[in-house]
N, C-alpha and C. Protein backbone atom coordinates (compact mmCIF):
# COMPACT_ATOMS: atom_id res chain seq x y z
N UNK A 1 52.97 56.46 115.53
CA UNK A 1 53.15 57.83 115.09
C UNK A 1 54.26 58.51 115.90
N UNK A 2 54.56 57.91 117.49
CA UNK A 2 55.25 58.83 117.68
C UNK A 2 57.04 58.30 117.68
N UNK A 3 56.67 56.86 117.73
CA UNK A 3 58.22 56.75 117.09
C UNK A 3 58.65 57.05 116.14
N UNK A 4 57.61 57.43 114.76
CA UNK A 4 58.25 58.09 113.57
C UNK A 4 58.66 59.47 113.55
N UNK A 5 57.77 59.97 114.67
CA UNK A 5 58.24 61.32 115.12
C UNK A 5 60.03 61.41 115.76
N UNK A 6 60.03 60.45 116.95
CA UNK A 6 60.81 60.16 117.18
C UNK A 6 62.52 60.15 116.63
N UNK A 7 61.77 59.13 115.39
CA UNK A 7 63.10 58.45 114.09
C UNK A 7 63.66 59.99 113.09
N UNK A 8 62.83 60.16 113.23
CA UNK A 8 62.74 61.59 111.98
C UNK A 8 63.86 62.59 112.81
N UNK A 9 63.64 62.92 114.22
CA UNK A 9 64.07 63.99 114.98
C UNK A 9 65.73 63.29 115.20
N UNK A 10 65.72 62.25 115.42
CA UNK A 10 67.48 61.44 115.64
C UNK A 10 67.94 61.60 113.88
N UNK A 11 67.14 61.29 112.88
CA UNK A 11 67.44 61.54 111.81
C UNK A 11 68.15 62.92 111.62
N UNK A 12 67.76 63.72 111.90
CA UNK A 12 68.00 64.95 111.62
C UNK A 12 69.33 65.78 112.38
N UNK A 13 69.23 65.30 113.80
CA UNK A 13 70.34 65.30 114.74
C UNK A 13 71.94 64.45 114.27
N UNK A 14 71.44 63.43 114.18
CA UNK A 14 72.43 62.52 113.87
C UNK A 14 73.16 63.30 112.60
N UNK A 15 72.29 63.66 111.21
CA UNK A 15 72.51 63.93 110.02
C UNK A 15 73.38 65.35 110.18
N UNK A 16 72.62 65.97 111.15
CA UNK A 16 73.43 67.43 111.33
C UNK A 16 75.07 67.19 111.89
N UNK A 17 74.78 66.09 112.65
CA UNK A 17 75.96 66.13 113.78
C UNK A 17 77.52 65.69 112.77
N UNK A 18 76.95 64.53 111.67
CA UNK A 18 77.83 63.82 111.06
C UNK A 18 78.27 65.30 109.34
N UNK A 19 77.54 65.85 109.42
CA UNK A 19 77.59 66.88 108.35
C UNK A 19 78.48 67.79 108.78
N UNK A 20 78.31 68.50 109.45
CA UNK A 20 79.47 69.30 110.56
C UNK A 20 80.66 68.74 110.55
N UNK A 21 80.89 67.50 111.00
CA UNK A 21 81.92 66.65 111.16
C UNK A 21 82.94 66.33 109.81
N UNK A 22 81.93 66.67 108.47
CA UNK A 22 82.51 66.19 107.43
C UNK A 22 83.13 67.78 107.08
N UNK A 23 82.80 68.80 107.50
CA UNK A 23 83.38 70.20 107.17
C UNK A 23 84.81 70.59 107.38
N UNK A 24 85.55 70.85 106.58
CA UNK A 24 86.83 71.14 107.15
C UNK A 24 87.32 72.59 106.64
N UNK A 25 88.13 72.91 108.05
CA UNK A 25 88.30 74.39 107.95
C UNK A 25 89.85 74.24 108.09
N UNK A 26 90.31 75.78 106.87
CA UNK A 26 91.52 75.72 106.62
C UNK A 26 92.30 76.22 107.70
N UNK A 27 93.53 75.84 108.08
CA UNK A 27 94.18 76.03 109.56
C UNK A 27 94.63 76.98 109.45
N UNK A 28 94.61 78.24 109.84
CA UNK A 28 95.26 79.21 109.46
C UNK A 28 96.94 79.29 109.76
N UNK A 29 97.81 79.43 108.95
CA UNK A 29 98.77 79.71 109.41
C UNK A 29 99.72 80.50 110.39
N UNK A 30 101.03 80.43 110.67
CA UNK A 30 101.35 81.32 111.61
C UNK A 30 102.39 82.26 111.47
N UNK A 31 102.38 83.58 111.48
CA UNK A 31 103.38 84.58 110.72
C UNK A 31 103.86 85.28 112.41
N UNK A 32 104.95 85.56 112.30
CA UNK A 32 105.59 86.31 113.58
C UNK A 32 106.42 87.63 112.42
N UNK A 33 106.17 88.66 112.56
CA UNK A 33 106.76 90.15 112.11
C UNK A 33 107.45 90.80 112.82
N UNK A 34 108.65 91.96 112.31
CA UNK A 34 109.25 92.84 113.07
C UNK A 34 108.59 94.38 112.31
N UNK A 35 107.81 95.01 112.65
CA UNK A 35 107.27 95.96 111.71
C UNK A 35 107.57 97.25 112.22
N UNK A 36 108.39 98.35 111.38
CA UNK A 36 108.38 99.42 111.64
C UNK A 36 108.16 100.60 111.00
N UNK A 37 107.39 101.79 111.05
CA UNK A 37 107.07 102.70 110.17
C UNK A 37 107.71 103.94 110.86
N UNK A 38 108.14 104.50 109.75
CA UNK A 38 108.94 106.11 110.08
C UNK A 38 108.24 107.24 108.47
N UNK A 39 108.20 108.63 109.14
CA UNK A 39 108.05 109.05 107.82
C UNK A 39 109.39 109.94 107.75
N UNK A 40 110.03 109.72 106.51
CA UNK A 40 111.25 110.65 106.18
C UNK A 40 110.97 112.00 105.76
N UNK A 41 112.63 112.25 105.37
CA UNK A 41 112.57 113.64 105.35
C UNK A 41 111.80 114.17 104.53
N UNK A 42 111.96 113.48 103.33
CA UNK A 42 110.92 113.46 101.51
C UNK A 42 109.57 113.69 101.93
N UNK A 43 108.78 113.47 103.40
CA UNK A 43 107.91 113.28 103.71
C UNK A 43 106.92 112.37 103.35
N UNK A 44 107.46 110.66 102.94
CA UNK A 44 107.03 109.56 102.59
C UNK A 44 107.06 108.87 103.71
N UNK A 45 106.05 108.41 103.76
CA UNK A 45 105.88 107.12 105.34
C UNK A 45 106.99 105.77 104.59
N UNK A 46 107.73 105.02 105.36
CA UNK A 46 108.62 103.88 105.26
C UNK A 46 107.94 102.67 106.03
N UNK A 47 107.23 101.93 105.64
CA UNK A 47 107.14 100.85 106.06
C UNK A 47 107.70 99.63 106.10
N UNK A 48 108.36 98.78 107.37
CA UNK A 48 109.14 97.32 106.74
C UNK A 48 108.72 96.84 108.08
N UNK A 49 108.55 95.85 107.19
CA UNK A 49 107.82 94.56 108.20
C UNK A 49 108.84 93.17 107.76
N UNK A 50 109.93 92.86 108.91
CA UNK A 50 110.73 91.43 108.21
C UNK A 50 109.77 90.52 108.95
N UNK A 51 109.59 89.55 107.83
CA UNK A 51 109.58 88.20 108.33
C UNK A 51 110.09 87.59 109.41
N UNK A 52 109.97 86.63 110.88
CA UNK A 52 110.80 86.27 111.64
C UNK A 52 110.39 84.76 111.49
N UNK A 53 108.91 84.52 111.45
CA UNK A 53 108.72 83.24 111.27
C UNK A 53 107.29 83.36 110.17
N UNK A 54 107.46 82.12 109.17
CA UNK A 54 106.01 82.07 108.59
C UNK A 54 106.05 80.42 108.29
N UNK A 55 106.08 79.59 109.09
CA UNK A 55 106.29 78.25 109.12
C UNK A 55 106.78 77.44 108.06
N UNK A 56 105.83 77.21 107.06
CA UNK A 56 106.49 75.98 105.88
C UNK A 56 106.29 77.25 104.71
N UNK A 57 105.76 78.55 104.85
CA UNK A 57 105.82 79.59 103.78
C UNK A 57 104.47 79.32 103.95
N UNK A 58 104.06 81.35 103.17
CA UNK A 58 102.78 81.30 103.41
C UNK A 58 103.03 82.42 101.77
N UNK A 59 102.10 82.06 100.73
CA UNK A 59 101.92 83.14 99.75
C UNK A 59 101.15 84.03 99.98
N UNK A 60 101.98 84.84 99.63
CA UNK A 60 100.77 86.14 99.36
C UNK A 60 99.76 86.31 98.62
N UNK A 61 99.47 85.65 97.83
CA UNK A 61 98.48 85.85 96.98
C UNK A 61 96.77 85.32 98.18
N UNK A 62 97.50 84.58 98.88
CA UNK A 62 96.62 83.96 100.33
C UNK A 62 96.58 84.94 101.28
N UNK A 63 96.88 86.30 101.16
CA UNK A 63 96.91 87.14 102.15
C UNK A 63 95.89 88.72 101.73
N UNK A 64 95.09 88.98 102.89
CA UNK A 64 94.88 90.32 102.18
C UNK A 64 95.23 91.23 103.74
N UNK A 65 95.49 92.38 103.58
CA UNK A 65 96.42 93.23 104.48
C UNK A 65 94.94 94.39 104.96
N UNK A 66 94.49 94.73 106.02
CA UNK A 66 93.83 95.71 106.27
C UNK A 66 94.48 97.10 107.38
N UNK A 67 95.02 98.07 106.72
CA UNK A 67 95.32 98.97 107.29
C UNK A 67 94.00 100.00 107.95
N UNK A 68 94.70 100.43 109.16
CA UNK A 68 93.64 102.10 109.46
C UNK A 68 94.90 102.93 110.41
N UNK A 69 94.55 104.60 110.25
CA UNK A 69 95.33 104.83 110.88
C UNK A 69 94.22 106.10 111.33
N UNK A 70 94.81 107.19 112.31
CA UNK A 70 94.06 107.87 113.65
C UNK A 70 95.06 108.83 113.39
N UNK A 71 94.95 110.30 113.03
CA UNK A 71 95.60 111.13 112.88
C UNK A 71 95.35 112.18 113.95
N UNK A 72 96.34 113.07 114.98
CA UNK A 72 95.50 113.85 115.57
C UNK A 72 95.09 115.35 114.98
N UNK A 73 95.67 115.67 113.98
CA UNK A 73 95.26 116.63 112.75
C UNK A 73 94.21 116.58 111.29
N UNK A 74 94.46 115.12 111.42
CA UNK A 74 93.05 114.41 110.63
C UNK A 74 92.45 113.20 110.90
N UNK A 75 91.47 113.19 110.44
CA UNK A 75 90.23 112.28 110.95
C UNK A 75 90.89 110.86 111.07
N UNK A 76 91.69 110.55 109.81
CA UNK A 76 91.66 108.94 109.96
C UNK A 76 91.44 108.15 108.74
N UNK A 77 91.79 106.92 108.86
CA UNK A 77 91.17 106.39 107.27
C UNK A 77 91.14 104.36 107.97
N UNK A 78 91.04 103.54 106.81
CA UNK A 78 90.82 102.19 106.82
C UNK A 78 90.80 101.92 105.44
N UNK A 79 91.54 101.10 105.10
CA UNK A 79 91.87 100.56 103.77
C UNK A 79 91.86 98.71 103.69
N UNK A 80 91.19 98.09 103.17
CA UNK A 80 91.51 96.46 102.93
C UNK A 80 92.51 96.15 101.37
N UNK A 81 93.65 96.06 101.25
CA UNK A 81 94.06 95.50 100.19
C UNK A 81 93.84 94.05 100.43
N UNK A 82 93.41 94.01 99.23
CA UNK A 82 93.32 92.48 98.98
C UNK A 82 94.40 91.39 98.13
N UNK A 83 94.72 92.51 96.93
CA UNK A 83 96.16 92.21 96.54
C UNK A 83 96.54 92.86 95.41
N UNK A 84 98.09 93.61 95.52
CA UNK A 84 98.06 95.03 94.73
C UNK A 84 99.68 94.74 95.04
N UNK A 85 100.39 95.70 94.49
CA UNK A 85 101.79 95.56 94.03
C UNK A 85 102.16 95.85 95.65
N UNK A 86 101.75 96.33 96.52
CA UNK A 86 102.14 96.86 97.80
C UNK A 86 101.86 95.81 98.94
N UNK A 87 102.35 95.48 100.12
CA UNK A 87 103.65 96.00 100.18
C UNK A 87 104.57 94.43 99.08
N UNK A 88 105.80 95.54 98.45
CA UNK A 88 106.67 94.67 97.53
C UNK A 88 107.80 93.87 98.55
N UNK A 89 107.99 93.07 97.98
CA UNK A 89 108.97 92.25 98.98
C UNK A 89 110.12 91.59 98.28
N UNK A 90 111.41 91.62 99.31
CA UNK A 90 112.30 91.79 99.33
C UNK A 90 113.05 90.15 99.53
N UNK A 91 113.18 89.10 98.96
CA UNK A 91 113.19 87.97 99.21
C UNK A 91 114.71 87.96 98.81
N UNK A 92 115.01 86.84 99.51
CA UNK A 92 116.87 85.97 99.38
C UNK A 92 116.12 84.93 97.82
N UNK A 93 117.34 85.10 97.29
CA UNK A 93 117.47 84.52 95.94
C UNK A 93 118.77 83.95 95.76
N UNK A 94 119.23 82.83 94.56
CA UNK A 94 120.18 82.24 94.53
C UNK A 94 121.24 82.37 94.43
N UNK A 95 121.45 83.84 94.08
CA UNK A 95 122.73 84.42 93.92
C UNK A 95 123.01 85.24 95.09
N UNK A 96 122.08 85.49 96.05
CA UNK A 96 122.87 85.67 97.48
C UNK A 96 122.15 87.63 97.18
N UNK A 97 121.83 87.95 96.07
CA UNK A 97 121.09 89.05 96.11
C UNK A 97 119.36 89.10 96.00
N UNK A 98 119.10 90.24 96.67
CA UNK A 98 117.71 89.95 96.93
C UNK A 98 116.99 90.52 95.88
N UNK A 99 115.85 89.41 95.50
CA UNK A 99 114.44 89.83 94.15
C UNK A 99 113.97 90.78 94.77
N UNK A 100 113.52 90.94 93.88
CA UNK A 100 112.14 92.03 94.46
C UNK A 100 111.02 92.01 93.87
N UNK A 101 109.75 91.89 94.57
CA UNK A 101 108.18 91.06 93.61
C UNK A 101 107.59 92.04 94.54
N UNK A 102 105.92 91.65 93.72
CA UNK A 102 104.74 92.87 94.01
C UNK A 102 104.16 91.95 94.96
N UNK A 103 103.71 91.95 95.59
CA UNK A 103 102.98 91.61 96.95
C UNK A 103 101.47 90.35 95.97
N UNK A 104 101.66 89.37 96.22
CA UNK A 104 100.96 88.60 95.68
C UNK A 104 101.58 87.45 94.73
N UNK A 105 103.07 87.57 94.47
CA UNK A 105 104.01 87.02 93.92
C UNK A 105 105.06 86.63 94.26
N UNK A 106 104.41 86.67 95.91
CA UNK A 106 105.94 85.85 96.66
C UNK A 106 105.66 85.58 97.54
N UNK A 107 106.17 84.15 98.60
CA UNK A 107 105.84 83.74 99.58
C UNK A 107 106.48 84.00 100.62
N UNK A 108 105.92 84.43 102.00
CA UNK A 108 106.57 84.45 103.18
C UNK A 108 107.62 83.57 103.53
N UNK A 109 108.67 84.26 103.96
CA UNK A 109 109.43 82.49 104.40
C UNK A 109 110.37 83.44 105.41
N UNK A 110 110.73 82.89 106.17
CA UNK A 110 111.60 83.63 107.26
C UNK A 110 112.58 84.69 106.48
N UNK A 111 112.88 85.57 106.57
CA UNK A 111 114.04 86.52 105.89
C UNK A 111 113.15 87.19 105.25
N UNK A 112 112.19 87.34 104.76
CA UNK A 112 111.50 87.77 103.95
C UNK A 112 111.41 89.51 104.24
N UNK A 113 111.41 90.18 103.39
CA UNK A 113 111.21 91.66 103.84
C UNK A 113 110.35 92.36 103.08
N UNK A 114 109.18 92.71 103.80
CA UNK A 114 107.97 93.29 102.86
C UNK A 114 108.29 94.90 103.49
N UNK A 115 108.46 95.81 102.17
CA UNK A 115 108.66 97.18 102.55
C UNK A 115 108.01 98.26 101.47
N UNK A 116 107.30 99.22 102.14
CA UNK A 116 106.70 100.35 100.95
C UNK A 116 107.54 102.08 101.28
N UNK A 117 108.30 102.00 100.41
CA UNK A 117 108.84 103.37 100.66
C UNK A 117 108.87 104.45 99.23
N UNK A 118 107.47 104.58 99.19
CA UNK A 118 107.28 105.69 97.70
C UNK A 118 106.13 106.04 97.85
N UNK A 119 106.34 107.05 97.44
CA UNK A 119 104.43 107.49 97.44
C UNK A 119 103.52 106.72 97.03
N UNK A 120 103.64 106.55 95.82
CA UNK A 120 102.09 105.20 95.26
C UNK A 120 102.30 104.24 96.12
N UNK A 121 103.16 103.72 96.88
CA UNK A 121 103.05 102.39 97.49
C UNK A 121 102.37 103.22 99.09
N UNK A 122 102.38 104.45 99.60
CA UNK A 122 101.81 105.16 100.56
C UNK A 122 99.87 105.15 100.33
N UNK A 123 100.15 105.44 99.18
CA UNK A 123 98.71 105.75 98.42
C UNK A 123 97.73 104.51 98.84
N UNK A 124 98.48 103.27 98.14
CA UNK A 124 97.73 102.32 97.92
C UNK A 124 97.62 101.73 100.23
N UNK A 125 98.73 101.21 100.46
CA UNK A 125 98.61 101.07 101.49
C UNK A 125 97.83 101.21 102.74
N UNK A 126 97.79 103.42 102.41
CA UNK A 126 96.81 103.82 103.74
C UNK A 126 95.77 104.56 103.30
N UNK A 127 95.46 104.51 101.85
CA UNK A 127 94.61 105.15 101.33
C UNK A 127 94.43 106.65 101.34
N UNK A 128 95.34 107.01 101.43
CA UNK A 128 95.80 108.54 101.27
C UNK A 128 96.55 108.96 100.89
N UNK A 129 97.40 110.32 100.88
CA UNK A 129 98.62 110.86 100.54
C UNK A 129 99.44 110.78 101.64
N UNK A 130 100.40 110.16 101.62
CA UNK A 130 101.19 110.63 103.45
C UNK A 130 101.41 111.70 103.75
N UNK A 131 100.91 113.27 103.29
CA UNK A 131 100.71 114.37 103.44
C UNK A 131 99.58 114.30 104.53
N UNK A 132 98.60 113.49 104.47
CA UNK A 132 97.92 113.48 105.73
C UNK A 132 97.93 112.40 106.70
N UNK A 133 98.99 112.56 106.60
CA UNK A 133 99.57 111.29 107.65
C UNK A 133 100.40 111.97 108.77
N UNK A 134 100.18 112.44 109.89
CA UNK A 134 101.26 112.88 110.74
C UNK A 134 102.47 111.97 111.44
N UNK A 135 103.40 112.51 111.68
CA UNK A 135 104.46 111.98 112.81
C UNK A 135 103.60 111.76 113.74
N UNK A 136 103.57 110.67 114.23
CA UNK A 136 102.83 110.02 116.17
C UNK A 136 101.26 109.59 115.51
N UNK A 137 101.17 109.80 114.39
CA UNK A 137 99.68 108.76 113.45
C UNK A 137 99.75 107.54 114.10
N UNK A 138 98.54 106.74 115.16
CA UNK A 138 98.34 105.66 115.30
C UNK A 138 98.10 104.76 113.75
N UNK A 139 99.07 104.01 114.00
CA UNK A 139 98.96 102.77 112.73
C UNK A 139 98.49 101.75 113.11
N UNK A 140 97.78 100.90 112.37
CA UNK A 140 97.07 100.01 112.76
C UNK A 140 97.32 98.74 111.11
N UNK A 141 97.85 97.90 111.94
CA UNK A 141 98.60 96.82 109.89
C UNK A 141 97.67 95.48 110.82
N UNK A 142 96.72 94.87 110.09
CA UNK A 142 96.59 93.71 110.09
C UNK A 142 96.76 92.25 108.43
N UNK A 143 97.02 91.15 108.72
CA UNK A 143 97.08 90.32 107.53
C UNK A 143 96.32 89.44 107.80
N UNK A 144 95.00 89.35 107.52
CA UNK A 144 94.16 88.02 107.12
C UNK A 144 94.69 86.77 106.43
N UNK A 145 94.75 85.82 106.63
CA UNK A 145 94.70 84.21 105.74
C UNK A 145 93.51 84.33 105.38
N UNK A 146 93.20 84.66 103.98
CA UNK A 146 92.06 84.23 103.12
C UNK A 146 91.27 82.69 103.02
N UNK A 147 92.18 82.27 103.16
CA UNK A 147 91.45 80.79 103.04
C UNK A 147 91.18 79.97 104.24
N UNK A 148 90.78 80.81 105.50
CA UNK A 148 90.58 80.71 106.74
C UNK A 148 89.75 81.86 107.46
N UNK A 149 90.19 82.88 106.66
CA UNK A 149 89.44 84.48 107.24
C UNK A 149 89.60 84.41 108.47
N UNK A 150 91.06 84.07 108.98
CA UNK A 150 91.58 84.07 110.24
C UNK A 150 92.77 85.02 110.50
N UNK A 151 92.67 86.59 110.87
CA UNK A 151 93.66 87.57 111.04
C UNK A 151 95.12 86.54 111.95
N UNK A 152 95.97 86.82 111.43
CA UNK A 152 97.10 86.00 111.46
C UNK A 152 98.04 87.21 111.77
N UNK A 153 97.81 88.25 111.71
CA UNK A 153 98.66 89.20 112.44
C UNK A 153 98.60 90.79 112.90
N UNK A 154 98.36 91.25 113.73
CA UNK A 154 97.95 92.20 113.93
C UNK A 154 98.80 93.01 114.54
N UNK A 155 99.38 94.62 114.58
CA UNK A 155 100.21 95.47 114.82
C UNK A 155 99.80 97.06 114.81
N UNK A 156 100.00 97.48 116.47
CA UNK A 156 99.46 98.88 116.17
C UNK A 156 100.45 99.49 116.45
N UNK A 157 101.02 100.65 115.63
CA UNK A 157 102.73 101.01 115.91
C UNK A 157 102.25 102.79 115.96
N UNK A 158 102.96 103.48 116.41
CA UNK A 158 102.86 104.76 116.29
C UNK A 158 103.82 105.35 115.28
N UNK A 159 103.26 106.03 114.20
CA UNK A 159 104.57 106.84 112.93
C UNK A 159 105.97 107.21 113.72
N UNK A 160 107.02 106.90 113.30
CA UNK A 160 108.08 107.80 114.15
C UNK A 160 108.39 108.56 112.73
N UNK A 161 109.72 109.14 112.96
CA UNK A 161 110.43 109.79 112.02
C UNK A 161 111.83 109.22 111.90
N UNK A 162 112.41 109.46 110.75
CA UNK A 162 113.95 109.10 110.90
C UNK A 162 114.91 109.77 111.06
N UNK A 163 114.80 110.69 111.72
CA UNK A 163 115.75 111.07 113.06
C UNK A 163 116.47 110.58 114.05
């Protein structure tokens, strides 16, 4: 009785140990950004974030973006896009001029320039109007790899102006 006790308990160990082993988790990739936000005169926040490195390319449609920002005139907000025309990006193309696609329709690749400079692309982004967005607003941009749920880039910038 008690070696079956025994057999049963290595059974189960063993079974766990080799099950685990058979699991594979997606590697998350690696993105390096230059990101800067200003709000202009129009009083629209400008966001651009270039590409510096995103290894063998990374799509967007594999990415979801979680903004929050800290206002000292208003409370604050937190937004998860998951995938929405924002931010649109600015890619090298064959004729030496750059496409332009909705965020989910183009892949990272070094040069790459993801930028939101319009109100609806403000809207969707920080989940507000940039009317309540001040100059010196702590920003807060992160990008998840979905198919890892491994934040792959994170950036807390303060609003400037373009002045």
């Amino acid at each position: 009785m008690l070696m079956l006790i025994i057999t049963v308990i290595l059974a189960a160990i063993i079974s766990g140990y080799v099950g685990g082993m058979s699991e594979t988790k997606s590697k998350p990739p690696q993105l390096v950004l230059q990101t800067d936000a200003w709000k202009s005169s129009s009083n629209l926040i400008n966001v651009s974030m270039s590409v510096i490195s995103a290894g063998d390319g990374i799509p967007t449609r594999d990415l979801k973006i979680i903004t929050s920002w800290k206002s000292v005139s208003n409370s604050g907000g937190n937004i998860t896009i998951p995938g929405s025309l924002y931010p649109q990006g600015r890619i090298p193309s064959k004729n030496g001029l750059p496409e332009i696609e909705d965020f989910g329709n183009y892949t990272l690749f070094g040069g790459t320039n993801m930028f939101i400079n319009t109100s609806a692309g403000d809207q969707v982004f920080f989940g507000t109007s940039p009317d309540n967005i001040d100059k010196d607003t702590i920003l807060t941009i992160k990008i998840v790899h979905v198919p890892s749920q491994a934040t792959i880039y994170s950036q807390e910038l303060i609003l400037g102006d373009n002045s």
